[in-house]
PDB file of N, CA and C in Angstrom:
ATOM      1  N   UNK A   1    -113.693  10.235  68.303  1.00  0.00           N
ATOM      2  CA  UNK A   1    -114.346  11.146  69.227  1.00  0.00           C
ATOM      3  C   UNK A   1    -115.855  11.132  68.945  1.00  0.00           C
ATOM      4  N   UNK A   2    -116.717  11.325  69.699  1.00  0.00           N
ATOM      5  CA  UNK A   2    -117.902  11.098  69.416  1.00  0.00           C
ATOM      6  C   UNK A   2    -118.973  12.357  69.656  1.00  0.00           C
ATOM      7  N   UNK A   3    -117.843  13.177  70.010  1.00  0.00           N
ATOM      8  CA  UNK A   3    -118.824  14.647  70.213  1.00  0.00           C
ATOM      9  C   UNK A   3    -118.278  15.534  69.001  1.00  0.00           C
ATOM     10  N   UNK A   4    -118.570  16.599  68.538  1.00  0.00           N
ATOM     11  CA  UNK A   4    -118.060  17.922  67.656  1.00  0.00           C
ATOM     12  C   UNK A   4    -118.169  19.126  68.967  1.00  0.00           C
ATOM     13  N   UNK A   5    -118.858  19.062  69.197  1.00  0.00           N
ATOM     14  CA  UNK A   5    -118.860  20.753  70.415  1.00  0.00           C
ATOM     15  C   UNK A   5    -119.763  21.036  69.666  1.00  0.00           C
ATOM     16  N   UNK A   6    -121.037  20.845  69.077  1.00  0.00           N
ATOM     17  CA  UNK A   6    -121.883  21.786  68.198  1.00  0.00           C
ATOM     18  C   UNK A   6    -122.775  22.176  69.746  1.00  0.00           C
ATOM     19  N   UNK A   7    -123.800  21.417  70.248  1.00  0.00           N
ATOM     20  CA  UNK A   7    -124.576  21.719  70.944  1.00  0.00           C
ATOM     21  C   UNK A   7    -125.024  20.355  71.441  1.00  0.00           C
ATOM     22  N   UNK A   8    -125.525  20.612  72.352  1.00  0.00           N
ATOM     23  CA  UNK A   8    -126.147  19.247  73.766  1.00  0.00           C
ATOM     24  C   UNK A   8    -126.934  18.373  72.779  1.00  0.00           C
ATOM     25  N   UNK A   9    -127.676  18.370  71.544  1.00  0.00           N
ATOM     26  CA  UNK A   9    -128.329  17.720  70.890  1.00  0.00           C
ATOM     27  C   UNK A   9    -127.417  16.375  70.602  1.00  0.00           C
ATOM     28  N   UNK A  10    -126.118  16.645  70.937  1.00  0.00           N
ATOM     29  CA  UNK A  10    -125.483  15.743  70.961  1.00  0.00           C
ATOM     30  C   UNK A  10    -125.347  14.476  71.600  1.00  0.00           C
ATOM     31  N   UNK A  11    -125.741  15.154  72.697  1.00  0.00           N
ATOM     32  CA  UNK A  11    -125.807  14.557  74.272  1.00  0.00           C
ATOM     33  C   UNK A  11    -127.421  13.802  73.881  1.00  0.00           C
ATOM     34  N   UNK A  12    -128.462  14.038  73.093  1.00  0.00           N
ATOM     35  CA  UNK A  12    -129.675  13.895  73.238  1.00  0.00           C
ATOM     36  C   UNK A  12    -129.626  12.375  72.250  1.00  0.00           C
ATOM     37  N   UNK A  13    -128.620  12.620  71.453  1.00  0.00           N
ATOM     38  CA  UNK A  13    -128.883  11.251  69.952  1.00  0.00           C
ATOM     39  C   UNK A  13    -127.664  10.103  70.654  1.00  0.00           C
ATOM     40  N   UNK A  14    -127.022  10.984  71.566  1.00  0.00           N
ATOM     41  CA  UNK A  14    -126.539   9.480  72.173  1.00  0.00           C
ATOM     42  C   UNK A  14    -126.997   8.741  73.029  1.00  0.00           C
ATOM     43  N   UNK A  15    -128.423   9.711  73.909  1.00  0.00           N
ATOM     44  CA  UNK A  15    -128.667   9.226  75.063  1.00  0.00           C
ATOM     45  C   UNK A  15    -130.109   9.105  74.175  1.00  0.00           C
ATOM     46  N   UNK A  16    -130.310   8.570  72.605  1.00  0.00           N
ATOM     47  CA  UNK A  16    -131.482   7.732  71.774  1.00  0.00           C
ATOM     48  C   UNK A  16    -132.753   8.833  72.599  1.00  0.00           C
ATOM     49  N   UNK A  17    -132.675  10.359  72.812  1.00  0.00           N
ATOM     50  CA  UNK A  17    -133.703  11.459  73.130  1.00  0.00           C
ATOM     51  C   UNK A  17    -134.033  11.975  71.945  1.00  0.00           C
ATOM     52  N   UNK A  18    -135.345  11.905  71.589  1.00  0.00           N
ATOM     53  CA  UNK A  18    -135.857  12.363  69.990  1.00  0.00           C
ATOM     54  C   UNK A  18    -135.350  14.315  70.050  1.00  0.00           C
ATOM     55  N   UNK A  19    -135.016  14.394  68.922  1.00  0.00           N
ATOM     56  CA  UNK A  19    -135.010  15.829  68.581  1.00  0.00           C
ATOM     57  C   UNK A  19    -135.836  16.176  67.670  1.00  0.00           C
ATOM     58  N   UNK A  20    -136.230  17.504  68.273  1.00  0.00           N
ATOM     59  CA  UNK A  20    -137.405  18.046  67.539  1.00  0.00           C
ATOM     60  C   UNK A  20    -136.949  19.632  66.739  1.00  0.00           C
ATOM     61  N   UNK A  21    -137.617  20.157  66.363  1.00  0.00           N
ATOM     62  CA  UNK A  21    -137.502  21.596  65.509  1.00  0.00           C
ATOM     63  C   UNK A  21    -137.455  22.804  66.981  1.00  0.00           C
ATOM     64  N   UNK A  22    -137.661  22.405  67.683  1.00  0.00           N
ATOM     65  CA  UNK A  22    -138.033  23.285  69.127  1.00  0.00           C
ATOM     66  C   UNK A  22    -137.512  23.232  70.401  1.00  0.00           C
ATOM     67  N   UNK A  23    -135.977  24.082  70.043  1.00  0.00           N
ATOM     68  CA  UNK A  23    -135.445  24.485  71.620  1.00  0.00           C
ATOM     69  C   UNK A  23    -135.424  24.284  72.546  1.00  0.00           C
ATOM     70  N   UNK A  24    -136.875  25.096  72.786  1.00  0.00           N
ATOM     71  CA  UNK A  24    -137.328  25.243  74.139  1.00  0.00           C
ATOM     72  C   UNK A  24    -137.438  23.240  74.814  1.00  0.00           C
ATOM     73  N   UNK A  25    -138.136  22.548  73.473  1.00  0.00           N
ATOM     74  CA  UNK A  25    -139.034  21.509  73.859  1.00  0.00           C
ATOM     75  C   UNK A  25    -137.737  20.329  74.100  1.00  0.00           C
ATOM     76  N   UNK A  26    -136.568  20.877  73.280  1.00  0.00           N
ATOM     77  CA  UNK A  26    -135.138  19.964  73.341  1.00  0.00           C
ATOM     78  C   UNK A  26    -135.019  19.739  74.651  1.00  0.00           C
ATOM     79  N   UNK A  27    -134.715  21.079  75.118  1.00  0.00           N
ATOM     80  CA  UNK A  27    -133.990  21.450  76.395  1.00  0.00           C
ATOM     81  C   UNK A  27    -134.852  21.221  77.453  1.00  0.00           C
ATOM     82  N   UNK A  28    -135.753  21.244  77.404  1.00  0.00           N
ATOM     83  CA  UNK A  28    -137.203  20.525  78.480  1.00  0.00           C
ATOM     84  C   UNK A  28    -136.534  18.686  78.513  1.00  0.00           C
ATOM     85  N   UNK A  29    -136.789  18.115  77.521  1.00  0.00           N
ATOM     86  CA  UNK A  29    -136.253  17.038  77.439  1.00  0.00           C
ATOM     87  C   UNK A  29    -135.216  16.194  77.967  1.00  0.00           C
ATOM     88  N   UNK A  30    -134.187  16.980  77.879  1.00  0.00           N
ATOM     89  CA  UNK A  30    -133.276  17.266  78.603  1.00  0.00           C
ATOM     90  C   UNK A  30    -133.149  17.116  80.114  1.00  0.00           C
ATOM     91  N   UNK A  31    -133.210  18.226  80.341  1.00  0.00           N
ATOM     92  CA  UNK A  31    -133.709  18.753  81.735  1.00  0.00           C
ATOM     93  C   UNK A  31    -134.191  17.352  82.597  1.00  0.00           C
ATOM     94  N   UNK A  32    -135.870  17.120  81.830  1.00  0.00           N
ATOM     95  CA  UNK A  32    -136.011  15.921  82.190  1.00  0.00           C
ATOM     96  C   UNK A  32    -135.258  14.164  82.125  1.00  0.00           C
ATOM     97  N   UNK A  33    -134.918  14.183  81.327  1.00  0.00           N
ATOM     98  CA  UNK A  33    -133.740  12.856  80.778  1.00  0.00           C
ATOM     99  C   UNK A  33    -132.886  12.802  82.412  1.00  0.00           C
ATOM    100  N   UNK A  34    -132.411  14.222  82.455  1.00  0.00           N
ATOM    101  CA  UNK A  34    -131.204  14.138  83.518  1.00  0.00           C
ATOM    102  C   UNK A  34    -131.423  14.347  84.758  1.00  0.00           C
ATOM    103  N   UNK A  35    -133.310  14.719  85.136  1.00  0.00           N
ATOM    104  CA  UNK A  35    -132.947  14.668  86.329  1.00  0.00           C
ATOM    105  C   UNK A  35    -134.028  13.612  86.489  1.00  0.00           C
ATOM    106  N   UNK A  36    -134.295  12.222  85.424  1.00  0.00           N
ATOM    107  CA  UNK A  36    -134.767  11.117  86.319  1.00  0.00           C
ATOM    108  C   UNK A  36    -133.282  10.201  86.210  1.00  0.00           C
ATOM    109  N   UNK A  37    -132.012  10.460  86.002  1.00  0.00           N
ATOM    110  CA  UNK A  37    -130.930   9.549  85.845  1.00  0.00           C
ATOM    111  C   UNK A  37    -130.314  10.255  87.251  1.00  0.00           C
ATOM    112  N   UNK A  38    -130.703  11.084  87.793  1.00  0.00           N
ATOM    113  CA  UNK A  38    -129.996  11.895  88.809  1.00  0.00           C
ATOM    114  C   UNK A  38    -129.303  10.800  89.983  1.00  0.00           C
ATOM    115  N   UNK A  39    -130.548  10.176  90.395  1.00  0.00           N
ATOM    116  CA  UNK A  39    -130.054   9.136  91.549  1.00  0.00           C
ATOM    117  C   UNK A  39    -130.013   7.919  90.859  1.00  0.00           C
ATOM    118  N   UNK A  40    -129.581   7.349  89.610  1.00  0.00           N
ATOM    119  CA  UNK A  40    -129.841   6.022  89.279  1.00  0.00           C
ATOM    120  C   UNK A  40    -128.437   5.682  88.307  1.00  0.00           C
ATOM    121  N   UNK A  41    -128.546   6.565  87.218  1.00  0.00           N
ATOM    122  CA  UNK A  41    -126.962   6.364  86.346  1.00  0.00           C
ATOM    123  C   UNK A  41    -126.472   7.695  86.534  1.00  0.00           C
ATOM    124  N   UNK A  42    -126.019   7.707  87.271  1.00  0.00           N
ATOM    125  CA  UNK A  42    -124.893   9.144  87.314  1.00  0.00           C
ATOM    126  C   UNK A  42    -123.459   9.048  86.765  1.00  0.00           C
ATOM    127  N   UNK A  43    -123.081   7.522  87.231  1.00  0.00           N
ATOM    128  CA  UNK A  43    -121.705   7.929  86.758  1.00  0.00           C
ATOM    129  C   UNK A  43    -121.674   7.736  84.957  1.00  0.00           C
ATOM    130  N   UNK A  44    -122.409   7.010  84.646  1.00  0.00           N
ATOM    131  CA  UNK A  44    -122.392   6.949  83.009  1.00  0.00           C
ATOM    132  C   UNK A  44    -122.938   8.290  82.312  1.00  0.00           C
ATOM    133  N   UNK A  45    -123.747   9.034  82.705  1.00  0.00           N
ATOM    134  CA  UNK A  45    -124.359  10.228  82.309  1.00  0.00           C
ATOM    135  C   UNK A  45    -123.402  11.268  82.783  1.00  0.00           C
ATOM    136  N   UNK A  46    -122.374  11.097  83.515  1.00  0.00           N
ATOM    137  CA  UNK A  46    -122.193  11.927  84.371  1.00  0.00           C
ATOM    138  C   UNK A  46    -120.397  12.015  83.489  1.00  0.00           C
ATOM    139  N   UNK A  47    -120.034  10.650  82.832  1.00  0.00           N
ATOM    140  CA  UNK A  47    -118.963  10.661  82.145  1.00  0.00           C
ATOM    141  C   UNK A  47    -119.540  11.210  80.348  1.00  0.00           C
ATOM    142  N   UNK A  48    -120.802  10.899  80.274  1.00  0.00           N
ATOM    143  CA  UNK A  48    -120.629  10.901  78.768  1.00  0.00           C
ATOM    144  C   UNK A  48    -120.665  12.842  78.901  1.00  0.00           C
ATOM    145  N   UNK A  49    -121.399  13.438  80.007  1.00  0.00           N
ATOM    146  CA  UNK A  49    -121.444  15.002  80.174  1.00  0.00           C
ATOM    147  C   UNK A  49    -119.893  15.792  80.097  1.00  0.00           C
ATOM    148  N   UNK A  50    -118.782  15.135  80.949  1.00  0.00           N
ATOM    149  CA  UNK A  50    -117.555  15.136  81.009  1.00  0.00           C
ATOM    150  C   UNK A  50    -117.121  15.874  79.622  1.00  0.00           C
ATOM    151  N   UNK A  51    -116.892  14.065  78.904  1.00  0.00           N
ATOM    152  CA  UNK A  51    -116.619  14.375  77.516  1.00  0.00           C
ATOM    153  C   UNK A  51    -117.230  15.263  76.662  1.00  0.00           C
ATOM    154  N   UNK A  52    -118.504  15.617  76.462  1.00  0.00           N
ATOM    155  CA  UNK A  52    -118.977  16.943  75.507  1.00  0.00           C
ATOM    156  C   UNK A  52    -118.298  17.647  76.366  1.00  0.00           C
ATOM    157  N   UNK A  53    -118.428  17.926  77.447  1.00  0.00           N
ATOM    158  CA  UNK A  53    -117.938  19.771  77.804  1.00  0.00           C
ATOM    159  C   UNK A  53    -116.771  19.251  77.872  1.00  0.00           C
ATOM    160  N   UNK A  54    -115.462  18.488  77.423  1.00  0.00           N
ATOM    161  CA  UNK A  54    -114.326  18.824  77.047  1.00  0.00           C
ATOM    162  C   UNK A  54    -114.042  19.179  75.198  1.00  0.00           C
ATOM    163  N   UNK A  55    -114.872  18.486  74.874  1.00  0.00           N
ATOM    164  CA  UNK A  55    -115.090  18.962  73.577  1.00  0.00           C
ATOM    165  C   UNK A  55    -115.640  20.666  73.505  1.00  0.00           C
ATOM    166  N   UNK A  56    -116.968  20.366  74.327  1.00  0.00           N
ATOM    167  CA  UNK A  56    -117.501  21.766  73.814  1.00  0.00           C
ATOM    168  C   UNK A  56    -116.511  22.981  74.577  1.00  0.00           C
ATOM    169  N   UNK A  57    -115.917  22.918  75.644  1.00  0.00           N
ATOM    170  CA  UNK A  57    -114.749  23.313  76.217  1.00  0.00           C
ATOM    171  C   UNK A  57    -113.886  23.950  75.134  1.00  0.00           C
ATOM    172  N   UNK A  58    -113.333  23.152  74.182  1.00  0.00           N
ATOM    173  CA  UNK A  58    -112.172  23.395  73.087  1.00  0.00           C
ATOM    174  C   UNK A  58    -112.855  24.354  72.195  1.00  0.00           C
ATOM    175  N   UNK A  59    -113.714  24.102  71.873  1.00  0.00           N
ATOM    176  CA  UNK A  59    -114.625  24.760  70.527  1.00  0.00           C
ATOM    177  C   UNK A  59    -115.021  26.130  71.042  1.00  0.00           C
ATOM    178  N   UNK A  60    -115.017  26.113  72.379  1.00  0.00           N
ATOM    179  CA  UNK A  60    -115.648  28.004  73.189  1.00  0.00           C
ATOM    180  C   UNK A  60    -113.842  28.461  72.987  1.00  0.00           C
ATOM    181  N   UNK A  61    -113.156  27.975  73.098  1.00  0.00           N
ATOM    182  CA  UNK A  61    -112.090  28.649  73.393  1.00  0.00           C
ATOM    183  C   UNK A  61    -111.808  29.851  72.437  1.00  0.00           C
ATOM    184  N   UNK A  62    -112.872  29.128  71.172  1.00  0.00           N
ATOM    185  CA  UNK A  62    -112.434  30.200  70.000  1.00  0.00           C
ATOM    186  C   UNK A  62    -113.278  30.999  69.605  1.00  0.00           C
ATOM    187  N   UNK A  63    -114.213  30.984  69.919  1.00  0.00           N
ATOM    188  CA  UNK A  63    -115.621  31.596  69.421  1.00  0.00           C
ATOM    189  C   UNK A  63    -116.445  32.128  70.896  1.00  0.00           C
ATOM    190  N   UNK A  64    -115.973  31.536  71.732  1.00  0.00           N
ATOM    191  CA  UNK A  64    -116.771  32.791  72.900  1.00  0.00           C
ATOM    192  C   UNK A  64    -115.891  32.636  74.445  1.00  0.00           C
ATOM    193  N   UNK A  65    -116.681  33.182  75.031  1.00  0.00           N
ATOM    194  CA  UNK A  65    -116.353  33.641  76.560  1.00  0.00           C
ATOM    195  C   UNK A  65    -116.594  32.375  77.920  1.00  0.00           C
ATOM    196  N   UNK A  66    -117.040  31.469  77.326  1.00  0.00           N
ATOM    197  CA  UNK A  66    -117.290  30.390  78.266  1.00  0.00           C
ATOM    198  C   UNK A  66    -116.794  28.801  78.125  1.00  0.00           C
ATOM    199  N   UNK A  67    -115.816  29.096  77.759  1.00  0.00           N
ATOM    200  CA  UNK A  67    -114.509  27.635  77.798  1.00  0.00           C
ATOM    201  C   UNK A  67    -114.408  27.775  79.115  1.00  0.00           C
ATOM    202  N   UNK A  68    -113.978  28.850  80.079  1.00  0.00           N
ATOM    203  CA  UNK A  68    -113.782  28.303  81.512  1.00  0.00           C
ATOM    204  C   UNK A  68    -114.553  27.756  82.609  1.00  0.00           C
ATOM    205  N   UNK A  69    -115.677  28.321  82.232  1.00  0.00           N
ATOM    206  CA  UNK A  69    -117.388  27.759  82.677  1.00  0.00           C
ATOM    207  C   UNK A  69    -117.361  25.982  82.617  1.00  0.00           C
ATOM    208  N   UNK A  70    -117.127  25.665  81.000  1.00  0.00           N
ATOM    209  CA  UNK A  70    -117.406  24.785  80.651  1.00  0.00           C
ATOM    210  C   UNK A  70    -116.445  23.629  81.242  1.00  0.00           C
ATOM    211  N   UNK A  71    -115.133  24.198  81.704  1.00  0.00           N
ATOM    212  CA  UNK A  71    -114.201  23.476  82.174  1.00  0.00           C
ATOM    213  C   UNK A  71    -113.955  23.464  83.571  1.00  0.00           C
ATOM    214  N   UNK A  72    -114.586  24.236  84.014  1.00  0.00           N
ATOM    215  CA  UNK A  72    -115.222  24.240  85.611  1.00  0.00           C
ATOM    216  C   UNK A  72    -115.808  23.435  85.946  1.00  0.00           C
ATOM    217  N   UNK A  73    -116.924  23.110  85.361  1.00  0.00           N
ATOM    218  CA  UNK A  73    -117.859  22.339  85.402  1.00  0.00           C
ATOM    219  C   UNK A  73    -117.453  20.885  85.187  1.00  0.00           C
ATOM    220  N   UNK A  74    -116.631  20.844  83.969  1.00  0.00           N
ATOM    221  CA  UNK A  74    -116.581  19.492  83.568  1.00  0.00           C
ATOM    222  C   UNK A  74    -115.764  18.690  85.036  1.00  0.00           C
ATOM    223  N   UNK A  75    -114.768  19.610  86.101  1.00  0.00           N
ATOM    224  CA  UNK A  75    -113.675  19.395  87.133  1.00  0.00           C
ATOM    225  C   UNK A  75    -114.404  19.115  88.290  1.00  0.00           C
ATOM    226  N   UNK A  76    -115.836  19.399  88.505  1.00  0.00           N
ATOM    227  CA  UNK A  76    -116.615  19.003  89.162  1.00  0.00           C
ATOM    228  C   UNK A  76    -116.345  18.043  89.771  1.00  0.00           C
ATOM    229  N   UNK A  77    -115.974  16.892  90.757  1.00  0.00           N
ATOM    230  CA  UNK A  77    -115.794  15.774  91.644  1.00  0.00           C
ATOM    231  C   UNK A  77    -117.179  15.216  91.812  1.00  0.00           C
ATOM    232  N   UNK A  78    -118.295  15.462  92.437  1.00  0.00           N
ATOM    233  CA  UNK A  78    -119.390  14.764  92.341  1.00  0.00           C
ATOM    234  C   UNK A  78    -120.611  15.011  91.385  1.00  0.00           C
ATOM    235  N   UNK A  79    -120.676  13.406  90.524  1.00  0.00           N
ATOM    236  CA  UNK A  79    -121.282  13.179  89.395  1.00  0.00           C
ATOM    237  C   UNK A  79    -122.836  13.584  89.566  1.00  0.00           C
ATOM    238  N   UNK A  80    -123.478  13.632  91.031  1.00  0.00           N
ATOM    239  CA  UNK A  80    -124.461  14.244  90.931  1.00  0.00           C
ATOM    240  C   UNK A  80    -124.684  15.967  91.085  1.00  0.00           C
ATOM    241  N   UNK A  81    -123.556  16.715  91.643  1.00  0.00           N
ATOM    242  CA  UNK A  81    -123.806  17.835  91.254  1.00  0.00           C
ATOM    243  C   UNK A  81    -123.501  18.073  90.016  1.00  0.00           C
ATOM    244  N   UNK A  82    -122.661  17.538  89.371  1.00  0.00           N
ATOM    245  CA  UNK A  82    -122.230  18.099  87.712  1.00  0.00           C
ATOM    246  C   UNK A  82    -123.475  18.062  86.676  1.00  0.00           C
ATOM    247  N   UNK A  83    -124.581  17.067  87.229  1.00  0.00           N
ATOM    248  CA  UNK A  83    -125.697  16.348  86.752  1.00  0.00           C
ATOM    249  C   UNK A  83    -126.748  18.037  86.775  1.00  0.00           C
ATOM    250  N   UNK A  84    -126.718  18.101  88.462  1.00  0.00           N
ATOM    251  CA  UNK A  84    -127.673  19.474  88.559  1.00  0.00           C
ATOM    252  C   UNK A  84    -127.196  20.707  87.903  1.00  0.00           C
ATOM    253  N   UNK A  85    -126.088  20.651  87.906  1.00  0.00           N
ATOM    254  CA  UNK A  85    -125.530  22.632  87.220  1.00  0.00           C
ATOM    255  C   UNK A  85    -125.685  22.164  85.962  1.00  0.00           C
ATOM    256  N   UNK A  86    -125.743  20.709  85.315  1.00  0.00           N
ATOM    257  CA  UNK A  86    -125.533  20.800  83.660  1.00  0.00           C
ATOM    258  C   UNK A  86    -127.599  20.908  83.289  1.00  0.00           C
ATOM    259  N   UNK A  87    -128.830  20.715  84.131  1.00  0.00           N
ATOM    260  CA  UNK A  87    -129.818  20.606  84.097  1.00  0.00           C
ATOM    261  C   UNK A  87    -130.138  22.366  83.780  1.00  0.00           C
ATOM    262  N   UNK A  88    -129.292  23.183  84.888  1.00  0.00           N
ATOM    263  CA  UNK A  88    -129.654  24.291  85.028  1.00  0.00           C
ATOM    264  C   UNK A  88    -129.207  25.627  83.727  1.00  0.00           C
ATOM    265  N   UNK A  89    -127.467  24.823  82.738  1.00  0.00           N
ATOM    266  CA  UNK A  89    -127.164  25.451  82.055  1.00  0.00           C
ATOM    267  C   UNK A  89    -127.069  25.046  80.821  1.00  0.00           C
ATOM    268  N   UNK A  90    -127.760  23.953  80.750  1.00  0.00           N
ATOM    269  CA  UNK A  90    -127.911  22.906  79.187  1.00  0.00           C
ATOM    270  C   UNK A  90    -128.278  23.875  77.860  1.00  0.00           C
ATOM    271  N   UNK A  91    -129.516  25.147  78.225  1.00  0.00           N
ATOM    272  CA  UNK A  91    -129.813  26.347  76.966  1.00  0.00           C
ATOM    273  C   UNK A  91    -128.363  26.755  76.892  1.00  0.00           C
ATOM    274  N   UNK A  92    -127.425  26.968  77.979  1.00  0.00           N
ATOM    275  CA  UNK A  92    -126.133  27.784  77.159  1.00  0.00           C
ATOM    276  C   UNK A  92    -125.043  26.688  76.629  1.00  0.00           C
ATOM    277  N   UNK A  93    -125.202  25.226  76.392  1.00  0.00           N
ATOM    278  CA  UNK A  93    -123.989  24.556  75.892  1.00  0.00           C
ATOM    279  C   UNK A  93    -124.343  24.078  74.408  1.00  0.00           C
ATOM    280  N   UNK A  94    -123.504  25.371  73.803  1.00  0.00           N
ATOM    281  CA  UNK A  94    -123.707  25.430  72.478  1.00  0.00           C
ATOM    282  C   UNK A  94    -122.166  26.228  71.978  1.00  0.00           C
ATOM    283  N   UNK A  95    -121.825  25.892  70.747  1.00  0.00           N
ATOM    284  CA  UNK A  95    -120.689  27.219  70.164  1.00  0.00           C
ATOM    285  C   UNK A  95    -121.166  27.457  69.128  1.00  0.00           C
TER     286      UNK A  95
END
């Protein structure tokens, strides 16, 4: 398996996105990473997103209130909206 459910930083060292000491500046990163792949690799960004939020999915189940969020999302059908709601809620995918 290649995720833990810790947090999207996950998503950042697979997709070779430097991490820094700063949140805010992660999740900017982010943000940006995914919405210049928006119209170009979706379905590969759009599967590796899948897999963390089935991971991070399992790991909320026990420690908070948003496993169903996370599994909503992951059921999503088109790889470019799953792309935009994960841009908009990337600060909350963490356990």
């Amino acid at each position: 398996m290649r995720f833990k459910g810790h947090d999207y930083t996950e998503l950042m060292s697979l997709w070779s996105l430097p991490i820094v000491d700063n949140d805010s500046e992660n999740e900017e990163k982010m943000r940006s990473y995914l919405r210049g792949v928006l119209w170009s690799e979706t379905t590969k960004v759009a599967g590796d997103l899948r897999e963390f939020l089935a991971v991070l999915e399992k790991e909320a189940e026990e420690i908070n209130y948003f496993a169903p969020l996370w599994r909503g999302l992951r059921e999503i059908k088109s790889d470019g909206t799953l792309i935009q709601a994960a841009i908009l809620l990337i600060s909350a995918m963490w356990t």
